[in-house]
C-alpha atoms as a PDB file:
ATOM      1  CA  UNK A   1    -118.309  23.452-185.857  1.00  0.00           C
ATOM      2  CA  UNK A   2    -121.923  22.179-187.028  1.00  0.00           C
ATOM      3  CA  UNK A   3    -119.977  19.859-189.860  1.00  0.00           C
ATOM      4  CA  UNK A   4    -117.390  18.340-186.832  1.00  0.00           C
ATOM      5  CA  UNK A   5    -120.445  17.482-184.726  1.00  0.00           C
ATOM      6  CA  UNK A   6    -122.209  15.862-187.553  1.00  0.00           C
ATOM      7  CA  UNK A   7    -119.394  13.968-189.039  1.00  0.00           C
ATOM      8  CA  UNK A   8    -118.576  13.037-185.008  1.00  0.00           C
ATOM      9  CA  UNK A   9    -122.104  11.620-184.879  1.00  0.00           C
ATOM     10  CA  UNK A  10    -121.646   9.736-188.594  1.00  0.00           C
ATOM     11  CA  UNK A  11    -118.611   7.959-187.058  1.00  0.00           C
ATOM     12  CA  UNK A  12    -120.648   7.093-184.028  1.00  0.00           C
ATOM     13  CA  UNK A  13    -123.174   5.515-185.974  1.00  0.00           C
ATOM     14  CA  UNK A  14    -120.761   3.514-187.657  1.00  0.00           C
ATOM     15  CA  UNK A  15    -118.722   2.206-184.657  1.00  0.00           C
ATOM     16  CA  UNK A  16    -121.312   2.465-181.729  1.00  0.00           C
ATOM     17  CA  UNK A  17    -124.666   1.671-183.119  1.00  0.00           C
ATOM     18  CA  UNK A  18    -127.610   3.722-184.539  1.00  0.00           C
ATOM     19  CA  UNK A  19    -129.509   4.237-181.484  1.00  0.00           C
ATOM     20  CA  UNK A  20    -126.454   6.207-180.032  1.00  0.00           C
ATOM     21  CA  UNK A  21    -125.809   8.437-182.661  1.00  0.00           C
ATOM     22  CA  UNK A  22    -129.653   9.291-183.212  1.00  0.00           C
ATOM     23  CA  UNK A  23    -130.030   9.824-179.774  1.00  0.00           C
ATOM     24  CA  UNK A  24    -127.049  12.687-179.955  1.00  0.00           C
ATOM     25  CA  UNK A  25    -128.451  13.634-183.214  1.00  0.00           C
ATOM     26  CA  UNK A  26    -131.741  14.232-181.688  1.00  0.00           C
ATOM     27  CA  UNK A  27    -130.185  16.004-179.007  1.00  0.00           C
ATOM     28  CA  UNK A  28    -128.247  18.261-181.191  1.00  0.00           C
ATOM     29  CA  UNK A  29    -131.699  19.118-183.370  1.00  0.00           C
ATOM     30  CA  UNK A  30    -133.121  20.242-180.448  1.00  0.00           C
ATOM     31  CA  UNK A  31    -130.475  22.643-178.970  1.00  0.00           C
ATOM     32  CA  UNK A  32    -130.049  23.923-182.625  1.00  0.00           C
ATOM     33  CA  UNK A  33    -134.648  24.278-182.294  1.00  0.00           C
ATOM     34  CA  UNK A  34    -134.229  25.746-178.972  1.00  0.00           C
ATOM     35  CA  UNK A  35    -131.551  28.355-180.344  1.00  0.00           C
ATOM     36  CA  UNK A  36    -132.919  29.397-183.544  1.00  0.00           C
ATOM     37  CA  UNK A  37    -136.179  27.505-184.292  1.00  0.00           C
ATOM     38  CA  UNK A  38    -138.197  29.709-182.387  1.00  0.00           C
ATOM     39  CA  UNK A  39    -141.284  31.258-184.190  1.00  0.00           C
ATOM     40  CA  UNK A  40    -141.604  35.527-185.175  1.00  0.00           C
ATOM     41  CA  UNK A  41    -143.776  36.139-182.153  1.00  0.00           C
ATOM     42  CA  UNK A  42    -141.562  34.457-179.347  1.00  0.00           C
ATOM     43  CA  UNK A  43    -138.331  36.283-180.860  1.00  0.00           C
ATOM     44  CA  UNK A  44    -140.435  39.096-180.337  1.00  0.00           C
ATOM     45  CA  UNK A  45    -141.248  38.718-177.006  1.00  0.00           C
ATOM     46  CA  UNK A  46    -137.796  37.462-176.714  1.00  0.00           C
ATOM     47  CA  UNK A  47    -136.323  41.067-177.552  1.00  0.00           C
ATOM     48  CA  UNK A  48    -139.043  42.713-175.796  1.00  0.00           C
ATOM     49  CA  UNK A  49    -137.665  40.880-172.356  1.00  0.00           C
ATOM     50  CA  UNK A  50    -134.116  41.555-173.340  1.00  0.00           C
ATOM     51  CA  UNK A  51    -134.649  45.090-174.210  1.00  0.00           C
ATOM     52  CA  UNK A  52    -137.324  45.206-170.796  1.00  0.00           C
ATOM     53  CA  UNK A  53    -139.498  47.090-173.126  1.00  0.00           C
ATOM     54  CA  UNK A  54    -143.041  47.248-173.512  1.00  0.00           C
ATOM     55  CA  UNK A  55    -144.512  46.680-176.939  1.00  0.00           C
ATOM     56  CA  UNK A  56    -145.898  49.986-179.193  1.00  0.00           C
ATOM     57  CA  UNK A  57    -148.481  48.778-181.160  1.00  0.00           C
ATOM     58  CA  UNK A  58    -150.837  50.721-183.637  1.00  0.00           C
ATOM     59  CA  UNK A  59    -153.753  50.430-185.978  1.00  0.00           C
ATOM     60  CA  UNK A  60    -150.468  50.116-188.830  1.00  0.00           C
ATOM     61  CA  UNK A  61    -149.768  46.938-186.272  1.00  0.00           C
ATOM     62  CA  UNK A  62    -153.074  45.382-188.316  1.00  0.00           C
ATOM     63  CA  UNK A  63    -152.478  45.323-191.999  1.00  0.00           C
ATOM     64  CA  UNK A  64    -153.135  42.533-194.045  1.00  0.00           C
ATOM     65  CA  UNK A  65    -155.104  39.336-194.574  1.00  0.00           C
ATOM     66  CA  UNK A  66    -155.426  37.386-191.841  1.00  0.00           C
ATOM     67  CA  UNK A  67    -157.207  34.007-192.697  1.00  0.00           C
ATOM     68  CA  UNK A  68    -159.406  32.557-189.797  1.00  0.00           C
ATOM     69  CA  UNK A  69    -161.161  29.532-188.806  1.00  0.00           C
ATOM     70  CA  UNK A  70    -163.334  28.818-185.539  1.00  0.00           C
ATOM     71  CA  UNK A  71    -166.004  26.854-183.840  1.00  0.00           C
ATOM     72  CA  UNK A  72    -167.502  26.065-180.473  1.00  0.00           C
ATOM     73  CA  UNK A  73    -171.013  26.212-179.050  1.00  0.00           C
ATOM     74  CA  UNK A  74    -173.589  29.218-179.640  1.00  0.00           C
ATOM     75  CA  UNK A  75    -175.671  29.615-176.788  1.00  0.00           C
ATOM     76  CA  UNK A  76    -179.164  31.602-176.509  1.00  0.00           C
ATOM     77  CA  UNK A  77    -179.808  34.376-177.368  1.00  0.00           C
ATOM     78  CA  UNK A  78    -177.070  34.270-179.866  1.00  0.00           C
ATOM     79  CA  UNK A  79    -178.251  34.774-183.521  1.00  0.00           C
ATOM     80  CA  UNK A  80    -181.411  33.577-182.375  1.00  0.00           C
ATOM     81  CA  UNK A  81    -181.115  30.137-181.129  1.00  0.00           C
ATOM     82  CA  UNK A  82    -183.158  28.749-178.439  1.00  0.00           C
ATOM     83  CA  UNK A  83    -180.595  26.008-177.450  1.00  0.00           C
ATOM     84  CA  UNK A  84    -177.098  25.368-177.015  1.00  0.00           C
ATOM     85  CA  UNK A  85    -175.865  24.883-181.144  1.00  0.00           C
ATOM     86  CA  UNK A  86    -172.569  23.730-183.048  1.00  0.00           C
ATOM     87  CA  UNK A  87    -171.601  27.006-184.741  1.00  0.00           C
ATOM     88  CA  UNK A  88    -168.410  27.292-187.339  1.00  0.00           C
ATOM     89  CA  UNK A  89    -167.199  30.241-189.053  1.00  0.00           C
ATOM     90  CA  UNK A  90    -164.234  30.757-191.639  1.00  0.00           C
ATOM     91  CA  UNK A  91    -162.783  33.230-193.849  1.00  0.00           C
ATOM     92  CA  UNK A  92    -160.478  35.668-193.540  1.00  0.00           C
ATOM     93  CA  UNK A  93    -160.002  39.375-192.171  1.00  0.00           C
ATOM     94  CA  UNK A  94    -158.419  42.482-194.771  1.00  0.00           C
ATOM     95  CA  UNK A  95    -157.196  45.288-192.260  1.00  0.00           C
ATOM     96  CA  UNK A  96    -156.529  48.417-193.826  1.00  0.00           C
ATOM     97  CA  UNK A  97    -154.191  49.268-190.999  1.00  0.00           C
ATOM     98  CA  UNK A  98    -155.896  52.569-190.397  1.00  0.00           C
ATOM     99  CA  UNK A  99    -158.907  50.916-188.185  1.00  0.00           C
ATOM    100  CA  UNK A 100    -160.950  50.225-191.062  1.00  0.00           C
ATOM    101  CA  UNK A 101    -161.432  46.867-193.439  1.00  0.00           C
ATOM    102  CA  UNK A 102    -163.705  43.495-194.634  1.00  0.00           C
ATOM    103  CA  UNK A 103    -164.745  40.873-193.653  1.00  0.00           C
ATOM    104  CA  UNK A 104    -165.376  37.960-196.408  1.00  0.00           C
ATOM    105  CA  UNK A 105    -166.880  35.095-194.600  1.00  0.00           C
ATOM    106  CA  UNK A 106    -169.257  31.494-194.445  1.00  0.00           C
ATOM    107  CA  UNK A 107    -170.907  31.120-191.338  1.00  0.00           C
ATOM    108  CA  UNK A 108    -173.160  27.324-190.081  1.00  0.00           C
ATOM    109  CA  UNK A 109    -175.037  27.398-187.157  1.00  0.00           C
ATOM    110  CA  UNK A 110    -176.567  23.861-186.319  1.00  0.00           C
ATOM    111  CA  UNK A 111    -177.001  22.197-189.351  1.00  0.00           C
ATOM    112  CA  UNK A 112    -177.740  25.796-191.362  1.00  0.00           C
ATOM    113  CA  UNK A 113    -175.578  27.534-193.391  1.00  0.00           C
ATOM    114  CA  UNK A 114    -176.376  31.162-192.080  1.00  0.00           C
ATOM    115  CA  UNK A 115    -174.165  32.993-194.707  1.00  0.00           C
ATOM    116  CA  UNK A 116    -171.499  32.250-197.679  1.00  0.00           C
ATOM    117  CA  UNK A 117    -169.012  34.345-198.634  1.00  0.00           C
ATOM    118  CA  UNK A 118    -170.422  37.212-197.052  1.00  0.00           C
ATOM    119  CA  UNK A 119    -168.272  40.431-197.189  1.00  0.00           C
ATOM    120  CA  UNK A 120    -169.194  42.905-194.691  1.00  0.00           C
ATOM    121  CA  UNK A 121    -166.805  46.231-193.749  1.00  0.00           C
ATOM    122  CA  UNK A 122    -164.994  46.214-189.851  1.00  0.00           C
ATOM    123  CA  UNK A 123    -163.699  48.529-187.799  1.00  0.00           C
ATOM    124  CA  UNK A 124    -160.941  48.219-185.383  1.00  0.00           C
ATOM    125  CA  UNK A 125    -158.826  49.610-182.691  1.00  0.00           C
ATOM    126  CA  UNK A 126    -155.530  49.174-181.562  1.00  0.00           C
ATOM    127  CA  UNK A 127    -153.950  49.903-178.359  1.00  0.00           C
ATOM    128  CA  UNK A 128    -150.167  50.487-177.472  1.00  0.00           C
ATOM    129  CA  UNK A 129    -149.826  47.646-175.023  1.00  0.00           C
ATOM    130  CA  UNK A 130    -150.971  45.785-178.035  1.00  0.00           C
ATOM    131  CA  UNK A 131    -154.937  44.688-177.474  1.00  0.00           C
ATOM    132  CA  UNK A 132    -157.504  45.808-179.108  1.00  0.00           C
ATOM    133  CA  UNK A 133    -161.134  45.598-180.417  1.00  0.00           C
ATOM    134  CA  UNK A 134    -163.305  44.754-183.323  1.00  0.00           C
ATOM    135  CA  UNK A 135    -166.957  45.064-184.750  1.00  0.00           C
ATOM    136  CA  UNK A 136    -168.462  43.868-187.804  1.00  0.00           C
ATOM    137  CA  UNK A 137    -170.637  46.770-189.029  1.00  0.00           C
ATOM    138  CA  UNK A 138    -173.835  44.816-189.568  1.00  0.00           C
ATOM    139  CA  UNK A 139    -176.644  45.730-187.307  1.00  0.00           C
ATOM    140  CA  UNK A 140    -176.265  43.816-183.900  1.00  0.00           C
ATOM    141  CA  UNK A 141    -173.083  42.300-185.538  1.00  0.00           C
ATOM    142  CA  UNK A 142    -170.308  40.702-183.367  1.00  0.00           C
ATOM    143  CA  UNK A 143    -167.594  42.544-180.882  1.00  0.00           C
ATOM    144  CA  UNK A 144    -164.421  40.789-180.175  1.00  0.00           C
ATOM    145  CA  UNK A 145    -161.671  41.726-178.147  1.00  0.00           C
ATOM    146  CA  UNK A 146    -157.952  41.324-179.840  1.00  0.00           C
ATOM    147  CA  UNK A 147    -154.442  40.663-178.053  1.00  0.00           C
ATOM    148  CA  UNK A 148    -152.096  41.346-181.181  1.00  0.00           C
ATOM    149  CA  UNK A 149    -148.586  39.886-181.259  1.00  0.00           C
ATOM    150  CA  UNK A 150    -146.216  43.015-181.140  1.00  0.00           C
ATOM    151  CA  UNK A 151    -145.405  42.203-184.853  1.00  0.00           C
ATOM    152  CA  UNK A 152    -148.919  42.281-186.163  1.00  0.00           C
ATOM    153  CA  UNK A 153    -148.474  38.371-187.524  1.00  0.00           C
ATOM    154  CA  UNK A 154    -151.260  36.749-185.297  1.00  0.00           C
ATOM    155  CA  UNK A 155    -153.646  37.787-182.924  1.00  0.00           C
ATOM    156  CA  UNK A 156    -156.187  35.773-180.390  1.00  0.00           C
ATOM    157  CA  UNK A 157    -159.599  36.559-180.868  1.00  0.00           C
ATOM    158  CA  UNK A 158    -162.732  36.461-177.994  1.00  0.00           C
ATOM    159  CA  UNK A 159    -166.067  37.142-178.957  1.00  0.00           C
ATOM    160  CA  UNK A 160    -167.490  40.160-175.971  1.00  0.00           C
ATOM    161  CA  UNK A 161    -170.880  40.447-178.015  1.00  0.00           C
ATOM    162  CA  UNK A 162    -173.743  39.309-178.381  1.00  0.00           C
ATOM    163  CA  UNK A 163    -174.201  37.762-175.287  1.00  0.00           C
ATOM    164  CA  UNK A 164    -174.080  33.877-175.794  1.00  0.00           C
ATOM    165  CA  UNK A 165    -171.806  34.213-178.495  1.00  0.00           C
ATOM    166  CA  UNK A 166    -168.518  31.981-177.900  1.00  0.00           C
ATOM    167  CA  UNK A 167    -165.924  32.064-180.547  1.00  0.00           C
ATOM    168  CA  UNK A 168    -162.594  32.192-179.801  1.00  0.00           C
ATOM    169  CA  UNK A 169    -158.887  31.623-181.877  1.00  0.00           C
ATOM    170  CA  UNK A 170    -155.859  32.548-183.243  1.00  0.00           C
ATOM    171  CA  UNK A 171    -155.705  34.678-186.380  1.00  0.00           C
ATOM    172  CA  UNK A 172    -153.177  34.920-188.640  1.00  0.00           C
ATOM    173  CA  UNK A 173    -151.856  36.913-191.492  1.00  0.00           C
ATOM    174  CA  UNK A 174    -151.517  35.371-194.574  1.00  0.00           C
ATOM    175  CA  UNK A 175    -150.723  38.430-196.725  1.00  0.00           C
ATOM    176  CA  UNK A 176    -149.599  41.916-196.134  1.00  0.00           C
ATOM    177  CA  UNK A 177    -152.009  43.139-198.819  1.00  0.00           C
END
């Protein structure tokens, strides 16, 4: 059926113009986008609605490497600045999908780069209606709170501590080692 509509549109083009058949073409890429384009996490919540289930997740719902990148505005007291400053960090997450793992990465605050490749161990928890938490196990190190995709692929990410401290995202996983 996909190889009729696509020679139909072919033949269009040749008798009624380009702008008509790349219109329909258009048209017909997005109903064949809206029907099976649609990424891991939304056919996941797709089922979920189907199946009017609630998602089980687990620590095993974290395993991986999950690559990261952020940035926004550190306010005080936040690793010590006095003013409102830039602040970046990037690296990546390894969850050991038993609430344990590393962290490897480079953090700049203002102008400074604060640390560089820095690999420091987590901890994490995972709920069955799929959030969660996390803390870097540094003294006074950073708290997050997690809502995980039911398939573990991505989760958002808000910074809950230290106060002042205003990084949020989307993680994803990269790797399933």
């Amino acid at each position: 059926m996909k190889n009729n509509s696509i020679s139909r549109i072919l033949a269009l083009a040749k008798t009624s113009g380009r702008r008509k058949a790349m219109a329909l073409l258009l048209g017909f890429a997005t109903l064949a986008l809206a029907a099976g384009g649609m990424s891991p996490t939304a056919m996941a919540q797709t089922k979920l609605d189907e199946n009017d289930s609630k998602p089980a997740c687990t620590l095993e719902t974290l395993k991986g490497r999950y690559l990261f990148a952020h940035s926004g505005t550190i306010l005080p007291p936040a690793f010590g600045v006095t003013e409102p400053t830039p602040g970046a960090d990037v690296g990546y997450h390894i969850f050991n999908g038993d609430g344990t793992g590393t962290d490897t990465v480079t953090v700049r605050i203002g102008t400074n780069l604060f640390l560089e490749n820095f690999v420091t161990p987590i901890s994490y928890t995972v709920n069955a209606d799929c959030t969660g938490t996390y803390t870097v196990l540094v003294p006074n190190g950073p708290s997050f709170d997690l809502f995980i995709a039911p398939n573990g692929e991505e989760f958002a990410i808000i910074a809950t501590a230290p106060p002042g401290n205003y990084v949020a995202g989307i993680d994803r996983r990269v790797s399933r080692k």
